[in-house]
Protein backbone atom coordinates (compact mmCIF):
# COMPACT_ATOMS: atom_id res chain seq x y z
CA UNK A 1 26.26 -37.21 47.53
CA UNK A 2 24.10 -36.75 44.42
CA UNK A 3 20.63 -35.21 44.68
CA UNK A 4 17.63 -37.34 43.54
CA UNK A 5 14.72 -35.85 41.61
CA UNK A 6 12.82 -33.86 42.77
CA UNK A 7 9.39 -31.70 42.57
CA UNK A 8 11.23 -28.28 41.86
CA UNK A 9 12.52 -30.14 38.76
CA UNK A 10 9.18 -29.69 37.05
CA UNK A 11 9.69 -25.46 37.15
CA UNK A 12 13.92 -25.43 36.38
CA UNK A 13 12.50 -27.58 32.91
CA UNK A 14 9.45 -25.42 32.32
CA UNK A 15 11.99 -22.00 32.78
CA UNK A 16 14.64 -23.30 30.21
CA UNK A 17 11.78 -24.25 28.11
CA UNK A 18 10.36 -20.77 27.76
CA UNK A 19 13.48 -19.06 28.37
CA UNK A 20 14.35 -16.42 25.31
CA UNK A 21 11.22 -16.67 24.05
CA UNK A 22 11.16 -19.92 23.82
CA UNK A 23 14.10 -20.81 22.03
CA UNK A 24 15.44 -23.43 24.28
CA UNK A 25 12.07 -25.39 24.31
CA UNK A 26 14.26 -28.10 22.26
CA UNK A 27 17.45 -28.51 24.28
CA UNK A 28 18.89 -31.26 25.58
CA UNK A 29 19.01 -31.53 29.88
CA UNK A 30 21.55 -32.95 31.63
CA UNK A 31 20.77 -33.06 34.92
CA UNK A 32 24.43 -32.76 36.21
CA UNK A 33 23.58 -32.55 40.33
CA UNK A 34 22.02 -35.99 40.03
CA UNK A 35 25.08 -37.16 38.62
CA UNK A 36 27.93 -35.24 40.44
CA UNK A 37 27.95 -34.48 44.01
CA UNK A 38 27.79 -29.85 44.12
CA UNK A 39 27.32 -29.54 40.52
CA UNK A 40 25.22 -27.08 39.07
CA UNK A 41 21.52 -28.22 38.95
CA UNK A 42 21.18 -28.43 34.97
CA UNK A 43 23.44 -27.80 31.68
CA UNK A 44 21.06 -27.53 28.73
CA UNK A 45 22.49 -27.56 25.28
CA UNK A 46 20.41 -25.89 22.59
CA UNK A 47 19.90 -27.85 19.57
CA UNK A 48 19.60 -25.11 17.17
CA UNK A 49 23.53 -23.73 17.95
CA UNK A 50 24.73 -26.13 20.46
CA UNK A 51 25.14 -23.19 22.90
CA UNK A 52 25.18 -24.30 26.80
CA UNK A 53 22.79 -23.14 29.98
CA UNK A 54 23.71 -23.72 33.37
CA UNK A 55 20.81 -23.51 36.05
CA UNK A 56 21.56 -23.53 39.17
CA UNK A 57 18.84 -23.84 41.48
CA UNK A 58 17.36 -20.95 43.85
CA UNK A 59 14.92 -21.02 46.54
CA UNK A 60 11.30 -20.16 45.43
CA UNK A 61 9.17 -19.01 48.52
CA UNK A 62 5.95 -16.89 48.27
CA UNK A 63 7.56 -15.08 51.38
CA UNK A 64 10.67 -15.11 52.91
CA UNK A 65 11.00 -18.05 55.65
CA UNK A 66 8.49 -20.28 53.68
CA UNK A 67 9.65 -23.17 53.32
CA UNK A 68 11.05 -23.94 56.77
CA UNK A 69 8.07 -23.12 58.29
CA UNK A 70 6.29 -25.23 56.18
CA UNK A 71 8.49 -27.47 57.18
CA UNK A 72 8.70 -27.32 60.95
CA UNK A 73 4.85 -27.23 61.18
CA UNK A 74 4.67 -30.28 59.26
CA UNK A 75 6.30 -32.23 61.55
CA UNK A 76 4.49 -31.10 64.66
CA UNK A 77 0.94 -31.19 63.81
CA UNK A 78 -0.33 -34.48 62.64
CA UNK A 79 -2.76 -33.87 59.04
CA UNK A 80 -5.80 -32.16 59.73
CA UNK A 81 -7.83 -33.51 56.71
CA UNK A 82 -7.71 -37.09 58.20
CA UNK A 83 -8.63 -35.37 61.47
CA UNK A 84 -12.48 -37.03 61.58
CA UNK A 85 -13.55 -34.33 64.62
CA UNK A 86 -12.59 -31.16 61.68
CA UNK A 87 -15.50 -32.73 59.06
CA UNK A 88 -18.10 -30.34 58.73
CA UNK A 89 -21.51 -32.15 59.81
CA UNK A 90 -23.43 -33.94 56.73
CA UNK A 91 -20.17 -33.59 54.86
């Protein structure tokens, strides 16, 4: 099944747009993964030449096993910031 869009999109279209100093900041995206079910993430197509970029997306974790712990403690502990017993008093 085709992916939807999502937040990491934001990061894949600021990296092609700074990529080579710059030089794809113009390019056309086709997001091919929303469209085709295992495709590559993105094919961008450079105006200037018509030359082609394929992204395909990798995990970006500030430390190795980020994300799914994120993840798993998400789901166990309900949000602390609506948590009224965690306000600091006259807050």
């Amino acid at each position: 099944m085709p992916t939807k869009a999502r937040r990491e999109d934001l990061f894949i279209r600021l990296f092609v747009s700074a990529y080579e100093e710059d030089s794809w900041a113009d390019a056309d995206l086709c997001w091919l993964d929303q469209k085709v079910d295992g495709a590559v993430e993105l094919l961008a197509t450079r105006k200037l030449d018509g030359r082609t970029l394929a992204i395909e997306h990798a995990l970006l974790e500030p430390f190795v096993g980020d994300k799914g712990d994120f993840a798993q403690f998400e789901q166990v502990f309900p949000s602390i910031k609506d948590d009224p017993w965690l306000i600091p008093p006259e807050r």
